[in-house]
PDB file of N, CA and C in Angstrom:
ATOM      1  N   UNK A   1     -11.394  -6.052  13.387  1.00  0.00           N
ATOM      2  CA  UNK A   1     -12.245  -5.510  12.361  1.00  0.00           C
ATOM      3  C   UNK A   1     -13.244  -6.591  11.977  1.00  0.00           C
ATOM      4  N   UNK A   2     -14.515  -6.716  12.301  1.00  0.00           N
ATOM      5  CA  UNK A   2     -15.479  -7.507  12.032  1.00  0.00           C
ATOM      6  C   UNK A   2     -16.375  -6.534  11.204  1.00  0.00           C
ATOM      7  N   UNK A   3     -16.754  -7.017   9.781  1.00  0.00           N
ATOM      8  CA  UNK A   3     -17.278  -6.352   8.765  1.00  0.00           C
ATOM      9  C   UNK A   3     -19.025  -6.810   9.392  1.00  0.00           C
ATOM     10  N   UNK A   4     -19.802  -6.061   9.016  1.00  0.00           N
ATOM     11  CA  UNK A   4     -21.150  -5.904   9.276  1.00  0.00           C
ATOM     12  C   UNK A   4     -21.723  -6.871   8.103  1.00  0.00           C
ATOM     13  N   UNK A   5     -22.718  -7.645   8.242  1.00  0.00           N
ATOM     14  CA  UNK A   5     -23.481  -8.475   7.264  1.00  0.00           C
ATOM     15  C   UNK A   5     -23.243  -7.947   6.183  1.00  0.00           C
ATOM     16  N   UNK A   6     -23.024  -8.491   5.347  1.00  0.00           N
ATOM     17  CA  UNK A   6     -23.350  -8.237   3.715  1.00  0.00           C
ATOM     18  C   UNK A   6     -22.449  -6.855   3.513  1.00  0.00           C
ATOM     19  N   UNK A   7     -21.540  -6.948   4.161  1.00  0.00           N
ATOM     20  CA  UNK A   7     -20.365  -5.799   3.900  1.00  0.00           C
ATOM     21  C   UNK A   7     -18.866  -6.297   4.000  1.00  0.00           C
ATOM     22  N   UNK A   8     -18.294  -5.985   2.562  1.00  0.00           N
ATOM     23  CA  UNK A   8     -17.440  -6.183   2.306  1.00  0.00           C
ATOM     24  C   UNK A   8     -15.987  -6.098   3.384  1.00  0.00           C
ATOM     25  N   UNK A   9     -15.251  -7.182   3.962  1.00  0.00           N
ATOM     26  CA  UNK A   9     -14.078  -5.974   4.770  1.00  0.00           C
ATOM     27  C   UNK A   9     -13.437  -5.074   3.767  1.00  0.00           C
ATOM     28  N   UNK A  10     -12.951  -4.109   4.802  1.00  0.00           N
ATOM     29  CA  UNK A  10     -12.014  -3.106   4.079  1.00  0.00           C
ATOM     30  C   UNK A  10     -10.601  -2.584   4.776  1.00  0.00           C
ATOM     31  N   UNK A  11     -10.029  -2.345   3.968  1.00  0.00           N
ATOM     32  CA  UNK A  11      -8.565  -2.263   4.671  1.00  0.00           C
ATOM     33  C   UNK A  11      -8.067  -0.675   4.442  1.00  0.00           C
ATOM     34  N   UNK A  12      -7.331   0.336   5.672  1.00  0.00           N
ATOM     35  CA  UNK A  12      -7.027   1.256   4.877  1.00  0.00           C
ATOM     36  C   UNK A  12      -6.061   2.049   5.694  1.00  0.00           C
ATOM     37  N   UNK A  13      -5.055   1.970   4.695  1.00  0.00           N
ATOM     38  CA  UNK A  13      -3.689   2.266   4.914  1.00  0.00           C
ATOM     39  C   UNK A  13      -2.927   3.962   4.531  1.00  0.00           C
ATOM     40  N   UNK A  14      -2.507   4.308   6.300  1.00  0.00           N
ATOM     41  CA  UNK A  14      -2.135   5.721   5.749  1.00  0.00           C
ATOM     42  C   UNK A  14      -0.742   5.845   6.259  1.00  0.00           C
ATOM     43  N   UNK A  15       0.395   6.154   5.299  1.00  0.00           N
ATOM     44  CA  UNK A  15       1.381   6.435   5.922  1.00  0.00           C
ATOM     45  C   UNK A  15       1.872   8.223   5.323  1.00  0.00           C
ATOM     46  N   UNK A  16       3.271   8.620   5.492  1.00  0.00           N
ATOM     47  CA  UNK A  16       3.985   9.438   4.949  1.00  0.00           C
ATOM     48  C   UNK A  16       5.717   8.303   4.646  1.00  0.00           C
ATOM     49  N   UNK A  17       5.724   9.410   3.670  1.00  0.00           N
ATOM     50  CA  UNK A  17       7.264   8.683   3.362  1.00  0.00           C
ATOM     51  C   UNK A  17       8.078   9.919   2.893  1.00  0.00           C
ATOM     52  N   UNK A  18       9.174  10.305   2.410  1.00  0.00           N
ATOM     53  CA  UNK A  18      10.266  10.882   2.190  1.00  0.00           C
ATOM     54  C   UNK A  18       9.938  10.817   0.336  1.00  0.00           C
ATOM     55  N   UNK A  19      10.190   9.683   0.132  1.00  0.00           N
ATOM     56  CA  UNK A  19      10.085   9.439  -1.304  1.00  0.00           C
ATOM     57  C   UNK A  19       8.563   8.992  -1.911  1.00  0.00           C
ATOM     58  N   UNK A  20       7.914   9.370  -1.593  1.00  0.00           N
ATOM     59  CA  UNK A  20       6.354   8.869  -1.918  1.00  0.00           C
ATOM     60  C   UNK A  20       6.162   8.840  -3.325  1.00  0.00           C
ATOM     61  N   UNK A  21       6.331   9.400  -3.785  1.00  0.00           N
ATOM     62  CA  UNK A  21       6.099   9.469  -5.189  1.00  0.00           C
ATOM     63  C   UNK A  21       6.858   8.479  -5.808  1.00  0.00           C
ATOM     64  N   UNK A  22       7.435   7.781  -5.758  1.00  0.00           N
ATOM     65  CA  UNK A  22       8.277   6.244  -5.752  1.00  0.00           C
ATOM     66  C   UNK A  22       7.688   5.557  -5.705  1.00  0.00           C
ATOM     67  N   UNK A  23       7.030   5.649  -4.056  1.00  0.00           N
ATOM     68  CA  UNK A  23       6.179   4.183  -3.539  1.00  0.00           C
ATOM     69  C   UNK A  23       5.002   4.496  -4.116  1.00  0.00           C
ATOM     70  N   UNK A  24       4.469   5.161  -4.346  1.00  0.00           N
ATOM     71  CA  UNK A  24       3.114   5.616  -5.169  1.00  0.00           C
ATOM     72  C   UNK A  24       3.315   5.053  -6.601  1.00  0.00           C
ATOM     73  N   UNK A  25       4.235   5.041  -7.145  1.00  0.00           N
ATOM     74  CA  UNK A  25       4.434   4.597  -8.765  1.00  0.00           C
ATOM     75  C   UNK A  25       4.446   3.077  -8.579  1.00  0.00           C
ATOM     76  N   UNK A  26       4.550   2.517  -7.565  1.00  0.00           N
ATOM     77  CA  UNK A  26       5.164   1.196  -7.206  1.00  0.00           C
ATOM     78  C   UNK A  26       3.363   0.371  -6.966  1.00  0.00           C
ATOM     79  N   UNK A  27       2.684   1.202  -6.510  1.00  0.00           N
ATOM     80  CA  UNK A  27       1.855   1.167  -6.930  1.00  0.00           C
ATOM     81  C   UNK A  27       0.532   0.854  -7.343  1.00  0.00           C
ATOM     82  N   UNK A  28       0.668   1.476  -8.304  1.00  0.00           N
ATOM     83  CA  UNK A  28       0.014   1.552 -10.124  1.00  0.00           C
ATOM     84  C   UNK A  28      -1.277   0.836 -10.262  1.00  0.00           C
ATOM     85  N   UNK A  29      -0.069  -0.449 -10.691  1.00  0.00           N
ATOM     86  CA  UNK A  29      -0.972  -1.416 -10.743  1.00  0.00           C
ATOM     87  C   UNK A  29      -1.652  -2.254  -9.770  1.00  0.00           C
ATOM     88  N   UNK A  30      -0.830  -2.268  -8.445  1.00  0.00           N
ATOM     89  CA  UNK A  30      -1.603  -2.745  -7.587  1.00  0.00           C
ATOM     90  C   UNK A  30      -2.721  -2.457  -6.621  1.00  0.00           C
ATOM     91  N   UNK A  31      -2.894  -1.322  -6.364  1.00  0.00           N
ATOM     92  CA  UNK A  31      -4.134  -1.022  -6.066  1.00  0.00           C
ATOM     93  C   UNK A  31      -4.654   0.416  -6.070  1.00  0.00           C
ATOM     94  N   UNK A  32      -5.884   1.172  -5.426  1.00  0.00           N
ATOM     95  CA  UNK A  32      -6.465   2.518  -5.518  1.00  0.00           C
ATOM     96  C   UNK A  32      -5.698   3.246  -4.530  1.00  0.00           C
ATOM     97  N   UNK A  33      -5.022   4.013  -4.935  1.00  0.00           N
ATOM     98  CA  UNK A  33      -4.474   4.854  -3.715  1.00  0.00           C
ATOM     99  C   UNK A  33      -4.551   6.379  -4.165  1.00  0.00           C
ATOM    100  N   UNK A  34      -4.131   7.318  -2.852  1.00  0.00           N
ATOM    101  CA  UNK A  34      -3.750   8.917  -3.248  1.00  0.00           C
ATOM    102  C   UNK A  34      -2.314   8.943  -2.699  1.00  0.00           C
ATOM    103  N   UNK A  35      -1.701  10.000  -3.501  1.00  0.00           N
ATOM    104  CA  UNK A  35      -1.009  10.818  -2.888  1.00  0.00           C
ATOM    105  C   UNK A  35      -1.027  12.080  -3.035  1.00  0.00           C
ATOM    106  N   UNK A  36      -0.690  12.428  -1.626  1.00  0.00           N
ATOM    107  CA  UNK A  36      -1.450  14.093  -1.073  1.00  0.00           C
ATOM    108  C   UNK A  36      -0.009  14.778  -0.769  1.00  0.00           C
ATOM    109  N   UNK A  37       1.173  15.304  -0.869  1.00  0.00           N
ATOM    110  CA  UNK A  37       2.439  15.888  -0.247  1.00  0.00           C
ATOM    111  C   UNK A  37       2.669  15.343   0.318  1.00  0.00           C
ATOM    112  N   UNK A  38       3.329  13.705   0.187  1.00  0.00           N
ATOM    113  CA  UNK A  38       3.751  12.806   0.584  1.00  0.00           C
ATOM    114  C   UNK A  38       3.326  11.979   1.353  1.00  0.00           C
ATOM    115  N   UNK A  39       1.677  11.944   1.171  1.00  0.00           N
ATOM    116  CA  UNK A  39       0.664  11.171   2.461  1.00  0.00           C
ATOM    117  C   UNK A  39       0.164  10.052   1.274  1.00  0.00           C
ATOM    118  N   UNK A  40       0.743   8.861   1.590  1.00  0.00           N
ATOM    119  CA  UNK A  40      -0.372   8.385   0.454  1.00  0.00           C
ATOM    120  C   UNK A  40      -1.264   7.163   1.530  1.00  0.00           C
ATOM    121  N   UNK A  41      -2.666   7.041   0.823  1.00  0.00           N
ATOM    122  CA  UNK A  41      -3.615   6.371   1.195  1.00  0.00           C
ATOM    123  C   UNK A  41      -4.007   5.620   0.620  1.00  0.00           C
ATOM    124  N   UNK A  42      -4.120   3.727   1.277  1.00  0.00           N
ATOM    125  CA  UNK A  42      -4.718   3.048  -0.139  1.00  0.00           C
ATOM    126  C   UNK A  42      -5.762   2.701   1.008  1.00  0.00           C
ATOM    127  N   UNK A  43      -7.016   2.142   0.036  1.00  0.00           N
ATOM    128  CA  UNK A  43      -7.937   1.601   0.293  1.00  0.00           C
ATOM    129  C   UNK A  43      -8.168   0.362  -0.667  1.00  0.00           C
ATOM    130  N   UNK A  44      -8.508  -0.573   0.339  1.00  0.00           N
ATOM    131  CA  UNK A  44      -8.408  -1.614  -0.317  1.00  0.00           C
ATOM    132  C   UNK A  44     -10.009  -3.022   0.674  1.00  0.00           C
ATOM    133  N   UNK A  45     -10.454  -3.599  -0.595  1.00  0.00           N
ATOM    134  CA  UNK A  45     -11.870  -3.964  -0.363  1.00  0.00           C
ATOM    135  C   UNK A  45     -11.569  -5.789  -0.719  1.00  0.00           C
ATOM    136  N   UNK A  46     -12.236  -6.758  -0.130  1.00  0.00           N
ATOM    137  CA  UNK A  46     -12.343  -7.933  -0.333  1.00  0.00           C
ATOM    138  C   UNK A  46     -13.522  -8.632   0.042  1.00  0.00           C
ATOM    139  N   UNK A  47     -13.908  -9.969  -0.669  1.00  0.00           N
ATOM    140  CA  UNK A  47     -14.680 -10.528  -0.551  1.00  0.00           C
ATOM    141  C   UNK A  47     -14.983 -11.429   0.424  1.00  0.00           C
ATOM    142  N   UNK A  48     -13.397 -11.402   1.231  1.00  0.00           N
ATOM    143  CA  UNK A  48     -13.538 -11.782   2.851  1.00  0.00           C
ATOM    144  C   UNK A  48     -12.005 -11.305   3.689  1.00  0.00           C
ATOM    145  N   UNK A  49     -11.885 -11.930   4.749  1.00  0.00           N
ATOM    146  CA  UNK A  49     -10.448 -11.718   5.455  1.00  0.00           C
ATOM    147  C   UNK A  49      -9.831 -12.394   4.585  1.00  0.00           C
ATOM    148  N   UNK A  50      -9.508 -13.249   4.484  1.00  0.00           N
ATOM    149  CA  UNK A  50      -8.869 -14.327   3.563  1.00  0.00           C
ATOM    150  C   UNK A  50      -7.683 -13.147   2.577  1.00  0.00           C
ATOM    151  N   UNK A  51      -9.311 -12.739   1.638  1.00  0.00           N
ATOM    152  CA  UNK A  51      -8.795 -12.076   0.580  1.00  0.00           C
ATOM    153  C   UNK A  51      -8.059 -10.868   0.210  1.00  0.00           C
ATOM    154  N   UNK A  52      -8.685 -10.772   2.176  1.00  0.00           N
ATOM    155  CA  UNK A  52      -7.963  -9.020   2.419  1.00  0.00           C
ATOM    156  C   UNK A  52      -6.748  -9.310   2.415  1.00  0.00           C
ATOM    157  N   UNK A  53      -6.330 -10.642   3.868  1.00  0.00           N
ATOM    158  CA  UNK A  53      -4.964 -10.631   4.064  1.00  0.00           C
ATOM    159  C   UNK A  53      -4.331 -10.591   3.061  1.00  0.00           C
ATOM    160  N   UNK A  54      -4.546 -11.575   1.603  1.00  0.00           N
ATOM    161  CA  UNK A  54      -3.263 -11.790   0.862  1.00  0.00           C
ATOM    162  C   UNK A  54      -3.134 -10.417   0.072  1.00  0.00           C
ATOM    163  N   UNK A  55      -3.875  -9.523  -0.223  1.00  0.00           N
ATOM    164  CA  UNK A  55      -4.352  -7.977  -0.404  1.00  0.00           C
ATOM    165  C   UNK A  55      -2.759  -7.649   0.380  1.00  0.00           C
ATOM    166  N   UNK A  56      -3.171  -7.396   1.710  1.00  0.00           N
ATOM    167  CA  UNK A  56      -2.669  -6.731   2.294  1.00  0.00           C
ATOM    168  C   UNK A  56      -1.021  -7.428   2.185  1.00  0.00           C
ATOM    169  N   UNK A  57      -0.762  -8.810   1.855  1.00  0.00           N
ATOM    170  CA  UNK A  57       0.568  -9.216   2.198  1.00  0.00           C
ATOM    171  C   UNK A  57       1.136  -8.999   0.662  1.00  0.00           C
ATOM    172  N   UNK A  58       0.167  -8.798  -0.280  1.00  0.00           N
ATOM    173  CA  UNK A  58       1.076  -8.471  -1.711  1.00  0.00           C
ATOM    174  C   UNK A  58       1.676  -6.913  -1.529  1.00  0.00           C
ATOM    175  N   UNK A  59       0.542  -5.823  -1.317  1.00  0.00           N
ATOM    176  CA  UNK A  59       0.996  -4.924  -1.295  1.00  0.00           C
ATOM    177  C   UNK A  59       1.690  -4.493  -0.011  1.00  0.00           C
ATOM    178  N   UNK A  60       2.568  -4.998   1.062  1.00  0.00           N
ATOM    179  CA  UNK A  60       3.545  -4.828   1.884  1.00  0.00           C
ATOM    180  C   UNK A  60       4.838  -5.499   0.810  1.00  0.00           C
ATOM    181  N   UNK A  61       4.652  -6.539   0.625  1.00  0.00           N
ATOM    182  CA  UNK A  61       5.987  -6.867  -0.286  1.00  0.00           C
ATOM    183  C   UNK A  61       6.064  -6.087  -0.913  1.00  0.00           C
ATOM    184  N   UNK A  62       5.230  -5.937  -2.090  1.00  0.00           N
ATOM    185  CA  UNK A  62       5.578  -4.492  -3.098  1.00  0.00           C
ATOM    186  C   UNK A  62       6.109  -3.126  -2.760  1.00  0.00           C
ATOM    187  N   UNK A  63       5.540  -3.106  -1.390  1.00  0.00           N
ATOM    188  CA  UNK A  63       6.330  -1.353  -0.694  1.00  0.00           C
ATOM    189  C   UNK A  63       7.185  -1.437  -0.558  1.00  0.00           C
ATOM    190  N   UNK A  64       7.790  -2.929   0.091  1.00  0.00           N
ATOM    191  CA  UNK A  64       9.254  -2.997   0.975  1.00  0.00           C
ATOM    192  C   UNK A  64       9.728  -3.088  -0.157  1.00  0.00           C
ATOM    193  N   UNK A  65      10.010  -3.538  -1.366  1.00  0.00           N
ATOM    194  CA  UNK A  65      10.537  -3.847  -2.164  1.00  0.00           C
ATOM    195  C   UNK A  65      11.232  -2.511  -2.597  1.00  0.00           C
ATOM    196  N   UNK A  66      10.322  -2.045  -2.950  1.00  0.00           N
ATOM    197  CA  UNK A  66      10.586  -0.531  -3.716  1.00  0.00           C
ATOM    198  C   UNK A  66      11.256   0.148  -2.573  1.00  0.00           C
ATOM    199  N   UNK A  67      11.154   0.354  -1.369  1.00  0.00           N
ATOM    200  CA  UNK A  67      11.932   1.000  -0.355  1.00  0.00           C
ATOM    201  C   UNK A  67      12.589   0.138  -0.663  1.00  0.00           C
ATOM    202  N   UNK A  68      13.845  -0.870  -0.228  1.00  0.00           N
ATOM    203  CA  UNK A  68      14.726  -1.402  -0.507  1.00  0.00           C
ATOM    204  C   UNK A  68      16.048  -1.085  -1.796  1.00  0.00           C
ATOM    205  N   UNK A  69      14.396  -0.850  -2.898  1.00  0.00           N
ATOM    206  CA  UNK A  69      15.451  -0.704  -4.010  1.00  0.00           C
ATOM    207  C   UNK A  69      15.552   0.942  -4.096  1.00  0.00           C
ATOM    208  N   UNK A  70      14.988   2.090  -4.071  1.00  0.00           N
ATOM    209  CA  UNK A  70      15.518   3.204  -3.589  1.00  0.00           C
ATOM    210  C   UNK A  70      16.228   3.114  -2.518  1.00  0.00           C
ATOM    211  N   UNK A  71      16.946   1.967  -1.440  1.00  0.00           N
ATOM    212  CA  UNK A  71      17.909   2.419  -0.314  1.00  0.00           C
ATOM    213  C   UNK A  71      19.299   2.022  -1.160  1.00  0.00           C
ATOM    214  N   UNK A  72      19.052   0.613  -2.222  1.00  0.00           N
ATOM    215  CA  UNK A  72      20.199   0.331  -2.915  1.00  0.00           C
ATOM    216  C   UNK A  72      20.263   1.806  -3.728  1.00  0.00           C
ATOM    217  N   UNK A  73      19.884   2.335  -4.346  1.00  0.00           N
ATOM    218  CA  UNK A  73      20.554   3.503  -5.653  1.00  0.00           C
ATOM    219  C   UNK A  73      20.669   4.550  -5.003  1.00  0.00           C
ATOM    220  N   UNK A  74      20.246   5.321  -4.024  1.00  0.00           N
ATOM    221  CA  UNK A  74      20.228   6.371  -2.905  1.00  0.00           C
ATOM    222  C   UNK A  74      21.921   6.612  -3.365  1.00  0.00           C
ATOM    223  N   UNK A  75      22.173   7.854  -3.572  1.00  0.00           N
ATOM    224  CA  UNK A  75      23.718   8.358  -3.771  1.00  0.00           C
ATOM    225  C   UNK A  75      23.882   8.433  -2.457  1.00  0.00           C
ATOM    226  N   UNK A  76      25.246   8.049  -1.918  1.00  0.00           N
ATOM    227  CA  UNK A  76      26.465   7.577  -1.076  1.00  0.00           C
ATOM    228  C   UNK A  76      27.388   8.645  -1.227  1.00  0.00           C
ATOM    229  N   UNK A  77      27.007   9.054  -0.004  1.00  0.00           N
ATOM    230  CA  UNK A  77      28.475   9.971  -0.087  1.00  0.00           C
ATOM    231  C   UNK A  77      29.875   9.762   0.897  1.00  0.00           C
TER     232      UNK A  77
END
């Protein structure tokens, strides 16, 4: 991904999940996203790669996290 002169990179992330509305609350505060019936989409903008990556490496921790902690409380049968 090589951004064009005087254009911002951009990053943009589409998955599905089971529990989306979880990882969607998870979130919030961290960046612009949708969720569509369990499709959520973030888009996400920086002032270089640099800024994207750590962009992109906060909000992977934050997902896994929250998947993780819905796999801990998930009822066990």
């Amino acid at each position: 991904m090589t951004p064009r002169k005087n254009e911002s990179p951009r990053l943009v992330i589409k998955f599905t999940h089971s529990d989306a509305d979880a990882l969607a609350a998870s979130l919030v505060t961290e960046a612009n996203f949708s969720n569509n019936d369990g499709a959520i989409e973030i888009i996400e903008t920086a002032d270089s790669m640099v800024d994207l990556r750590a962009r992109w490496n906060t909000l992977m921790r934050g997902l896994i996290a929250c998947e993780q902690a819905l796999d801990i409380t998930e009822v066990r049968e």
